[in-house]
Protein backbone atom coordinates (compact mmCIF):
# COMPACT_ATOMS: atom_id res chain seq x y z
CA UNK A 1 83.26 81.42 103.32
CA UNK A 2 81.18 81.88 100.51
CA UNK A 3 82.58 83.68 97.27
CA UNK A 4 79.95 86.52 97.05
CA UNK A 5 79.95 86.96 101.04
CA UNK A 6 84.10 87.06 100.97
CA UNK A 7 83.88 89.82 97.93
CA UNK A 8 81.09 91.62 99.68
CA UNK A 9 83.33 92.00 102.95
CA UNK A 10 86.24 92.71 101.71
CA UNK A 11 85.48 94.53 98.71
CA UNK A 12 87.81 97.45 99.12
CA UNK A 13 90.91 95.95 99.68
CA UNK A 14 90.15 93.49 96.64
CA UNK A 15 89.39 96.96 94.70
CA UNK A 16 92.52 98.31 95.40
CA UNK A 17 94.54 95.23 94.62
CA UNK A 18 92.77 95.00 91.60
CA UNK A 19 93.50 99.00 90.53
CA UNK A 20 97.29 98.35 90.98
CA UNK A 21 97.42 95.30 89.17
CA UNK A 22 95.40 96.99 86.51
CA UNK A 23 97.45 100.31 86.50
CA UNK A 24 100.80 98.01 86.04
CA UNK A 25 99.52 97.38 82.54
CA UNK A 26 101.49 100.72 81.64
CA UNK A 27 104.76 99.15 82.87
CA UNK A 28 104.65 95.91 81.12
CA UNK A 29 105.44 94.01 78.13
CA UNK A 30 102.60 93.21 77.06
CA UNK A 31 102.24 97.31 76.61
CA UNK A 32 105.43 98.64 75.85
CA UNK A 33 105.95 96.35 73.02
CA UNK A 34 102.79 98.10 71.00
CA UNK A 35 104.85 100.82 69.97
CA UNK A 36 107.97 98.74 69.24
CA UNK A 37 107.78 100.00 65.68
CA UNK A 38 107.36 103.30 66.50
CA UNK A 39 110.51 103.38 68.81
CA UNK A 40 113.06 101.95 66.86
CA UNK A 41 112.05 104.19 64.00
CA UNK A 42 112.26 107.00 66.10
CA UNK A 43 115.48 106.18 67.27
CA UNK A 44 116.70 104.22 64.73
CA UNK A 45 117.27 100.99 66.62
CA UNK A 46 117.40 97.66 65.20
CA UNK A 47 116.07 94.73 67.20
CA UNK A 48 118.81 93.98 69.17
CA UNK A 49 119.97 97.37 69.99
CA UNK A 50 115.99 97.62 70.86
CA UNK A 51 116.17 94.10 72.91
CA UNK A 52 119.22 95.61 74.45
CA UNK A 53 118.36 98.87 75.96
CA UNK A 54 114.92 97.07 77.29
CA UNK A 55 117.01 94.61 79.01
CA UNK A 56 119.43 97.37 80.52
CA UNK A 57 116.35 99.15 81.97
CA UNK A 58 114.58 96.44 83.25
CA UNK A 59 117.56 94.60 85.13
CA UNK A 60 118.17 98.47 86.50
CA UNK A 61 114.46 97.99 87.92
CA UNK A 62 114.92 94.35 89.19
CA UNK A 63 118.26 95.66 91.20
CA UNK A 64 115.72 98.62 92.47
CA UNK A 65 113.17 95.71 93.75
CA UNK A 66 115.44 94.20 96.11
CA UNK A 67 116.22 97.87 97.72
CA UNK A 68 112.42 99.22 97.47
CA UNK A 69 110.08 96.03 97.67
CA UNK A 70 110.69 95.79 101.80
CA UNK A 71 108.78 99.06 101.94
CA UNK A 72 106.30 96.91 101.89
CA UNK A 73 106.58 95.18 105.24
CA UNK A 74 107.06 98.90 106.78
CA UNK A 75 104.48 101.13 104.99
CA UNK A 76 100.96 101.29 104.17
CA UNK A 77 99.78 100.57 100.67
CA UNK A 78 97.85 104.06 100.53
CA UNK A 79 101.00 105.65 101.34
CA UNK A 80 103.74 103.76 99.34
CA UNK A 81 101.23 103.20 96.56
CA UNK A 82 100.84 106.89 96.22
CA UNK A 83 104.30 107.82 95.85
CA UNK A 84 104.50 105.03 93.18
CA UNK A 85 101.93 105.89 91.09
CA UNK A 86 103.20 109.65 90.98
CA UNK A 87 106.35 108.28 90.38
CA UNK A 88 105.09 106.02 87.46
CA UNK A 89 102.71 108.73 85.74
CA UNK A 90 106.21 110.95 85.47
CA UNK A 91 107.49 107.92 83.78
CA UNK A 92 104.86 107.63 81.37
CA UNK A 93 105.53 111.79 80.57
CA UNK A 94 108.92 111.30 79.91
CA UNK A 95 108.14 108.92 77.18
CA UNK A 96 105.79 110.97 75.44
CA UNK A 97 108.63 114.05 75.66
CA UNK A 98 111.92 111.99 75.08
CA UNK A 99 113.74 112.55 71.90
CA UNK A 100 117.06 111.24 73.42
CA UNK A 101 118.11 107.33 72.73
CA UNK A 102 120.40 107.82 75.45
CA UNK A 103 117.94 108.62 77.90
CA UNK A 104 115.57 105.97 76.65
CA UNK A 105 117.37 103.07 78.78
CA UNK A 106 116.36 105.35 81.67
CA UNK A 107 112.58 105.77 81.03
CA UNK A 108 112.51 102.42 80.14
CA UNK A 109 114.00 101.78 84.18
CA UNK A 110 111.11 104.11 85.09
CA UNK A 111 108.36 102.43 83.50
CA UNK A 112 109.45 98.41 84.78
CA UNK A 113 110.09 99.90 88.12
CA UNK A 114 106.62 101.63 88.45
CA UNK A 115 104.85 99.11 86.27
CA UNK A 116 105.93 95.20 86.90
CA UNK A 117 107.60 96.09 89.78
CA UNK A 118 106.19 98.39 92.57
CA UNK A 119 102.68 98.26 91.20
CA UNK A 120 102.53 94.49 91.08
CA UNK A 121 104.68 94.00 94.17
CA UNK A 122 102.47 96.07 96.12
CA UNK A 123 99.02 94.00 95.27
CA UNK A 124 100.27 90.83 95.27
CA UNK A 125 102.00 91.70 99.21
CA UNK A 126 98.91 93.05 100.37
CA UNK A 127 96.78 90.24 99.28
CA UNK A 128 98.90 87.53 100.52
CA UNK A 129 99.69 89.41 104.23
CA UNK A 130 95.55 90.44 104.43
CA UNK A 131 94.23 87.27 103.94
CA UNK A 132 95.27 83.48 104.74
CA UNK A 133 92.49 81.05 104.69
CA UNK A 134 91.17 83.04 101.48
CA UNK A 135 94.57 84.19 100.20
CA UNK A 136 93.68 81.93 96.75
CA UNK A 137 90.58 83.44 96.29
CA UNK A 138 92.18 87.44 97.03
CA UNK A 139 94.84 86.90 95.13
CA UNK A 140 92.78 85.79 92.16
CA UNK A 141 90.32 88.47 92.13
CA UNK A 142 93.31 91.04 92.55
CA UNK A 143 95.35 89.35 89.29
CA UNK A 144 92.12 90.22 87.82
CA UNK A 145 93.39 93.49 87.47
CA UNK A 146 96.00 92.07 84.80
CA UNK A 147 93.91 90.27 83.00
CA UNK A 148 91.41 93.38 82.55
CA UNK A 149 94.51 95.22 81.27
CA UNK A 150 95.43 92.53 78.91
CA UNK A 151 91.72 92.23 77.46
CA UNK A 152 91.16 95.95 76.64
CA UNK A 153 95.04 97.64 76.36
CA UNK A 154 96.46 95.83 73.24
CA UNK A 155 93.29 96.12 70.44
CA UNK A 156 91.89 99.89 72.21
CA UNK A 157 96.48 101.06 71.49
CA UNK A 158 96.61 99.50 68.76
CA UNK A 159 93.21 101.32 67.79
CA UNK A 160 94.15 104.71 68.96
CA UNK A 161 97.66 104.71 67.33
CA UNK A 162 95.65 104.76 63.92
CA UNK A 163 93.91 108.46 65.05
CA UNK A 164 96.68 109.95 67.30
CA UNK A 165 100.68 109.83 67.87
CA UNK A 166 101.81 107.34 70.18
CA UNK A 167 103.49 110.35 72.32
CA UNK A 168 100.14 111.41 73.06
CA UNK A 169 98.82 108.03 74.04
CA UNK A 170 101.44 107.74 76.97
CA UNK A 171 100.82 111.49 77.75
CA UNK A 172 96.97 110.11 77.97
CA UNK A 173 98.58 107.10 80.45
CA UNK A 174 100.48 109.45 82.18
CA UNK A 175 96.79 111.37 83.41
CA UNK A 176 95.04 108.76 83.87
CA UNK A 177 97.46 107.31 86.07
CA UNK A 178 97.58 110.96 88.42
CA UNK A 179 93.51 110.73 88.30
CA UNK A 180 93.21 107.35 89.98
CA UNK A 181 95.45 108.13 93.14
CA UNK A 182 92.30 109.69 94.85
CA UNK A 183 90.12 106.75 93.86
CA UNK A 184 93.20 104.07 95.81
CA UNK A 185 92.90 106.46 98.57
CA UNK A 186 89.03 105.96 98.85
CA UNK A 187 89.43 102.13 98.93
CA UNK A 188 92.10 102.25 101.39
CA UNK A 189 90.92 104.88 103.80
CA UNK A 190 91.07 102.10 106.58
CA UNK A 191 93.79 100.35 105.85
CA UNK A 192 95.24 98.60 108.25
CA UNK A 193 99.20 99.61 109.23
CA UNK A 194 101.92 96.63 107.81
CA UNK A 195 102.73 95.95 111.40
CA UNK A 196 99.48 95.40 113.21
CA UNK A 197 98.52 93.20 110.26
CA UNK A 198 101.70 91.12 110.51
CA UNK A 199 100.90 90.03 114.19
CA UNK A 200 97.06 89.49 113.07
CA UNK A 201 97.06 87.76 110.30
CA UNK A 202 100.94 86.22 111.10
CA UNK A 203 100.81 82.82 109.36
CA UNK A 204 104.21 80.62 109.30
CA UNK A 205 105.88 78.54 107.02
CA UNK A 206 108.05 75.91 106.41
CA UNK A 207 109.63 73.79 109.93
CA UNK A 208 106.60 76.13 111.73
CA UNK A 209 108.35 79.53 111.84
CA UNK A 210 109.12 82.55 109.76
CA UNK A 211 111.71 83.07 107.30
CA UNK A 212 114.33 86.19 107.11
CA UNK A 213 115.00 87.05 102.97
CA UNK A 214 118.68 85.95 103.74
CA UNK A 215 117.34 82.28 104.54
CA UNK A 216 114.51 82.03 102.24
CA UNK A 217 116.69 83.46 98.80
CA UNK A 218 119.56 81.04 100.37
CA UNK A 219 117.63 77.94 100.50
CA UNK A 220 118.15 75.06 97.99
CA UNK A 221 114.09 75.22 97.56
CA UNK A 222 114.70 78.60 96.08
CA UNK A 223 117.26 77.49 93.57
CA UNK A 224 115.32 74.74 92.56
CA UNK A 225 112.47 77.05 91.51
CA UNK A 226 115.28 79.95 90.09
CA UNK A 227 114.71 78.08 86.12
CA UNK A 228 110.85 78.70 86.77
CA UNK A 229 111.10 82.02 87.93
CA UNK A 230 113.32 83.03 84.91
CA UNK A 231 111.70 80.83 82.30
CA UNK A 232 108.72 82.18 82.47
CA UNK A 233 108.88 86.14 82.49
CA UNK A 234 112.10 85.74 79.82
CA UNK A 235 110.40 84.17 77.40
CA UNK A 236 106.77 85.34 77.68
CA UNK A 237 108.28 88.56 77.73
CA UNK A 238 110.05 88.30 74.67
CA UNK A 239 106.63 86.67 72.98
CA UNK A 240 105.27 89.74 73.59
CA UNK A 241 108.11 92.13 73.01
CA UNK A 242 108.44 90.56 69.31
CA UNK A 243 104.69 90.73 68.66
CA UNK A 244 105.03 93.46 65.58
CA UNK A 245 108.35 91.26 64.21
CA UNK A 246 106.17 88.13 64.77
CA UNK A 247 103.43 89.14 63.27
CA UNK A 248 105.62 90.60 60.19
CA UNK A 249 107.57 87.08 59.61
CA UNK A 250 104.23 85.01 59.88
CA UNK A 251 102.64 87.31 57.15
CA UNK A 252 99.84 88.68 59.39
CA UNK A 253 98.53 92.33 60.03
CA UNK A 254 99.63 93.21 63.72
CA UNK A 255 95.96 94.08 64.30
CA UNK A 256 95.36 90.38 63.02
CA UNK A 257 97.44 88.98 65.94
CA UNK A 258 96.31 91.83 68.99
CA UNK A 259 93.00 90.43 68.33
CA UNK A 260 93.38 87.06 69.28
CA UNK A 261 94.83 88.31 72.70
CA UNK A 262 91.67 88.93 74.52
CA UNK A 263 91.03 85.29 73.85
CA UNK A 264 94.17 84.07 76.16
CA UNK A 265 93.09 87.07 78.85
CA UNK A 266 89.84 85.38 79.21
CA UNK A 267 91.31 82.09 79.64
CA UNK A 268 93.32 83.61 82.35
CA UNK A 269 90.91 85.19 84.29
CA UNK A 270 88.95 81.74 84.57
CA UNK A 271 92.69 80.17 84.75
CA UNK A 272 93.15 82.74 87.76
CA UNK A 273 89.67 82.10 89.47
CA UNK A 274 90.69 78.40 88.89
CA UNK A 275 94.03 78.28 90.57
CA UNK A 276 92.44 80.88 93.48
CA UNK A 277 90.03 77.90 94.30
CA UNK A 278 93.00 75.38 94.16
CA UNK A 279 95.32 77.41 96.37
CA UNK A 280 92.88 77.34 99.10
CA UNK A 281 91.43 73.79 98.79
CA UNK A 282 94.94 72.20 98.43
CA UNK A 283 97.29 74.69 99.09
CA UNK A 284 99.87 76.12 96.29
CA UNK A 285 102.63 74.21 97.12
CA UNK A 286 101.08 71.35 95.87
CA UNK A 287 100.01 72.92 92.83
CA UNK A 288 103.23 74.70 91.88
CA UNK A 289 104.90 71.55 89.46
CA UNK A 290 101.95 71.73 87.33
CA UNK A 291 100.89 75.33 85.76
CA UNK A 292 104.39 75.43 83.46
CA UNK A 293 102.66 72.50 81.30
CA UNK A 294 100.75 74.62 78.69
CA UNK A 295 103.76 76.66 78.01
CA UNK A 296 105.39 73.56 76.48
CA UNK A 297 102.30 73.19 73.67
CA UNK A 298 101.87 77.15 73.56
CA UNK A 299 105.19 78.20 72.46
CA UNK A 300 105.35 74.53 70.23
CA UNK A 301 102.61 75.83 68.49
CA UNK A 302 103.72 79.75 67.71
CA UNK A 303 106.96 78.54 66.65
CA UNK A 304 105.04 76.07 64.17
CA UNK A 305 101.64 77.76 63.00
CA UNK A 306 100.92 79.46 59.83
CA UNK A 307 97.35 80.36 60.19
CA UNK A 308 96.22 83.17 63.27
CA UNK A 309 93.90 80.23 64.75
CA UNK A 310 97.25 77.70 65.99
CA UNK A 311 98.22 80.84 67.68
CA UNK A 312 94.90 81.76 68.88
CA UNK A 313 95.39 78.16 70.76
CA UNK A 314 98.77 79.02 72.21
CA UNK A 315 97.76 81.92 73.38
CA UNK A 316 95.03 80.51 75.37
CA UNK A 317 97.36 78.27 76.41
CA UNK A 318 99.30 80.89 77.86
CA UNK A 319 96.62 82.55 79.63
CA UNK A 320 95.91 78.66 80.84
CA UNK A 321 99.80 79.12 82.59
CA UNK A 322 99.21 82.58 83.37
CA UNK A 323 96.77 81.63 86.13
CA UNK A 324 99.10 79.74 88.23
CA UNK A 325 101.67 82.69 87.45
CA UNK A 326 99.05 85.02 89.22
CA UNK A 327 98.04 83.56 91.64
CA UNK A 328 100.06 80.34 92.96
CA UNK A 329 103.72 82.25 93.28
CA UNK A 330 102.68 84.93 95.46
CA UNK A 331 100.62 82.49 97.39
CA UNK A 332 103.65 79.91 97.37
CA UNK A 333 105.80 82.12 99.06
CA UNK A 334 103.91 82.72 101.86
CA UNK A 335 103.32 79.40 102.28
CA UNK A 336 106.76 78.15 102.29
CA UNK A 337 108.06 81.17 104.06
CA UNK A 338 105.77 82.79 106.43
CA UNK A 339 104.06 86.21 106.05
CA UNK A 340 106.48 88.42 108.89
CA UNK A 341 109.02 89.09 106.23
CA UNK A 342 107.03 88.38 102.76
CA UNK A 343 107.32 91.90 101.55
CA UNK A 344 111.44 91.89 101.59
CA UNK A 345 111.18 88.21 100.53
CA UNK A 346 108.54 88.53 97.72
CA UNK A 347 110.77 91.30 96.77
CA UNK A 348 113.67 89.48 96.19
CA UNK A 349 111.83 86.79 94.28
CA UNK A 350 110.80 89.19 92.25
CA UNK A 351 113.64 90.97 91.04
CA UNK A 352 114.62 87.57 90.24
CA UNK A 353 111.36 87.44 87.67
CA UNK A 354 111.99 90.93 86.57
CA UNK A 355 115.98 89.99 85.70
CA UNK A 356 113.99 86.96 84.09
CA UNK A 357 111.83 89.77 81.81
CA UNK A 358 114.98 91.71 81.03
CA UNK A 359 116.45 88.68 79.50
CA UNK A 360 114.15 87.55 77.18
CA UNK A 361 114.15 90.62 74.92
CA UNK A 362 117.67 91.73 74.84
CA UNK A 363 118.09 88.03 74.29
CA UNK A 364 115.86 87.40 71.53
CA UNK A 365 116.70 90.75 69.54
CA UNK A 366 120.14 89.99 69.79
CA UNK A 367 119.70 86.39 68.14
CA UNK A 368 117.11 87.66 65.39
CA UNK A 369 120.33 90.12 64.71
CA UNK A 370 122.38 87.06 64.47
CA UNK A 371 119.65 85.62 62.20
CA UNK A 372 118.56 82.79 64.51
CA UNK A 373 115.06 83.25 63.57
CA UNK A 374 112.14 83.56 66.04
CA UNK A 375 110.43 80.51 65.01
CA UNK A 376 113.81 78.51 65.87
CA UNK A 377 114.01 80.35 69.22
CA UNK A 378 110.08 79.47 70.24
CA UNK A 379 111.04 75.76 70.01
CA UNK A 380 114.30 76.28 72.21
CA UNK A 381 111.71 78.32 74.76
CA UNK A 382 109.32 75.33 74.64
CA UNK A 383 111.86 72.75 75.63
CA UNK A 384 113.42 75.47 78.67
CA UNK A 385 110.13 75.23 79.86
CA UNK A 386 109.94 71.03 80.28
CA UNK A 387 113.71 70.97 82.14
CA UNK A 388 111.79 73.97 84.38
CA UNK A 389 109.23 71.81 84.89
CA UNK A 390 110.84 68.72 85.90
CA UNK A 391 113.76 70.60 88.26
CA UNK A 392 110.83 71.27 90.59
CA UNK A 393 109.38 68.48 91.10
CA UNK A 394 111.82 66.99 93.87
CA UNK A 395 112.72 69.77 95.81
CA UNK A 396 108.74 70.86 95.98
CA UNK A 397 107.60 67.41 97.14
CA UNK A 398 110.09 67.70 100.38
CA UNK A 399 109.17 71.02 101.16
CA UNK A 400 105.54 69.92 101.30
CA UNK A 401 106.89 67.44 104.22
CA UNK A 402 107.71 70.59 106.15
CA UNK A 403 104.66 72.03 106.13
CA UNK A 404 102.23 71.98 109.18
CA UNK A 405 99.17 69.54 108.35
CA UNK A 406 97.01 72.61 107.74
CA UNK A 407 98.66 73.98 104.74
């Protein structure tokens, strides 16, 4: 089908994948970690005690996942996305008004569980269950959502935090997020319901039939794959979550280093549009042992660089990976698994990623409070990423054998 006719057609549903993965930007990393400075002065934190509570909060959210992703396979988008977004906007609120460290592990749950997890659960699901012979190309223009949010957040926060207090920037995230429910709504007002689009679009997966979570999360395809699906959120997360202590120990302003980031989003949206292409020519499966590759040079080079440029290059390199992250694990799972149970599935898988995202900052504030620098630590993330790599090869090459020919 042709690109233009596809977006034409379906340009609703794309629009409200898009919008969640967009509105997820509030929940993530990538976010958050703007006003690291701001919240451990306010709370007096040092970076591990920082690292700490975000891991606590976001392994609280990953547990959440595996409990509230399978609404997914019973509810429509319109309605669970509704109650997420509400949810997530009274998240945003309560970090604007929280004066309370102990409560901070708490809004920190809120945020992750709204943000990387609902929000992002619920586009990718509905892009991979909606559409089969053009699930690459959905999921890509969805993800595009992310990469819109990556381009504009960073450098516009940043921006803003030099004319108003950063508790009235998430009080500002926290409306916007209320004002966009009517605009899902609009794009959704014919949804289809989870269970009528299961039997239509019902597409199986490995050995020709679908998966339960029980055998999918049990397989030893699964925990060949667990070091990728770890790796990658861990220690992009805490690349991200360190940006104002990076930026501090390479000498550079931390506007300096935001502005080189809408450089790696736009390699990731062509990364994304890319891989979308890929996944439906060859399939994802067949993909999948590739897209960790630039991680190994990106991180190689941040650990190494002295100049803004070298990391200007990693982080393009990142965005390079970040494609494949998008698009091909959502579109993997269906693949491998069937669609009948993907939303309790994908769920699982990605509580696994979000445990992976609670790692990598607790983790790498605790060992800049040992006084393992972050440099050091970059190079050790580099070589995690190679053994990642390589553990997936095997296991991924048999499960292609069990496809059907079609896939």
């Amino acid at each position: 089908m042709d690109t233009l006719r596809f977006i034409r057609e379906n340009a609703p549903w794309l629009a409200a994948g898009a919008l969640l993965s967009f509105l997820s930007s509030f929940g993530q990393t990538f976010f958050i970690s703007i006003f690291a400075g701001e919240i451990r002065d306010t709370f007096g934190l040092s970076h591990g005690q920082w690292g700490g509570i975000y891991t606590l909060g976001t392994t609280a959210s990953a547990i959440a996942m595996v409990f509230a992703g399978g609404l997914a396979d019973r509810f429509r988008v319109r309605v669970v996305g509704v109650f997420v977004l509400l949810f997530f906007a009274l998240a945003c609120l309560a970090m604007a008004l929280n004066w309370s460290a102990l409560l901070l592990p708490v809004v920190i749950f809120a945020l992750r569980f709204g943000g990387q997890g609902m929000s992002t659960h619920l586009s990718m699901v509905a892009m991979a269950r909606w559409f089969v012979a053009t699930r690459g190309r959905a999921l890509a223009i969805a993800s595009m959502g992310f990469a819109l949010g990556e381009a504009t957040l960073p450098v516009t926060i940043v921006w803003l935090k030099g004319y108003f207090d950063w508790r009235l920037i998430w009080t500002g995230a926290a409306i916007f997020l209320v004002v966009v429910i009517p605009v899902l709504l609009l794009l959704l007002r014919t949804e289809r319901t989870p269970a009528a689009d299961i039997e239509a679009n019902s597409a199986p997966g490995m050995d020709n039939r679908h998966w339960t979570r029980k055998e999918a999360l049990t397989s030893p395809l699964f925990f060949a794959l667990v070091p990728a699906l770890i790796f990658f959120p861990a220690f992009g997360t805490a690349f991200w979550f360190q940006q104002v202590h990076f930026a501090e120990i390479k000498g550079w302003e931390h506007l300096s280093l935001v502005a080189v980031f809408p450089l790696g989003t736009l390699t990731l949206t062509f990364s994304t549009v890319l891989y979308g292409f890929g996944i439906d020519r060859f399939g994802a499966v067949r993909l999948l042992p590739i897209y960790l590759l630039p991680l190994i040079a990106a991180f190689t080079l941040h650990a190494l660089t002295t100049t803004v440029f070298w990391t200007a290059v990693g982080v393009i390199l990142m965005g390079l990976a970040g494609g494949g992250q998008a698009t091909l694990l959502s579109a993997c799972w269906a693949e491998l698994f069937g669609t009948r149970n993907l939303g309790s599935i994908k769920a699982g898988i990605a509580a696994v990623m979000v445990f992976g995202s609670a790692i990598g900052p607790g983790l790498s504030g605790w060992m800049i409070d040992l006084g393992i620098g972050f440099e050091r630590q970059l190079l050790g993330y580099a070589a995690c990423f190679a053994l990642a790599g390589i553990a997936m090869v095997h296991p991924v090459r048999s499960a292609r054998r069990r496809l059907s020919p079609a896939t």
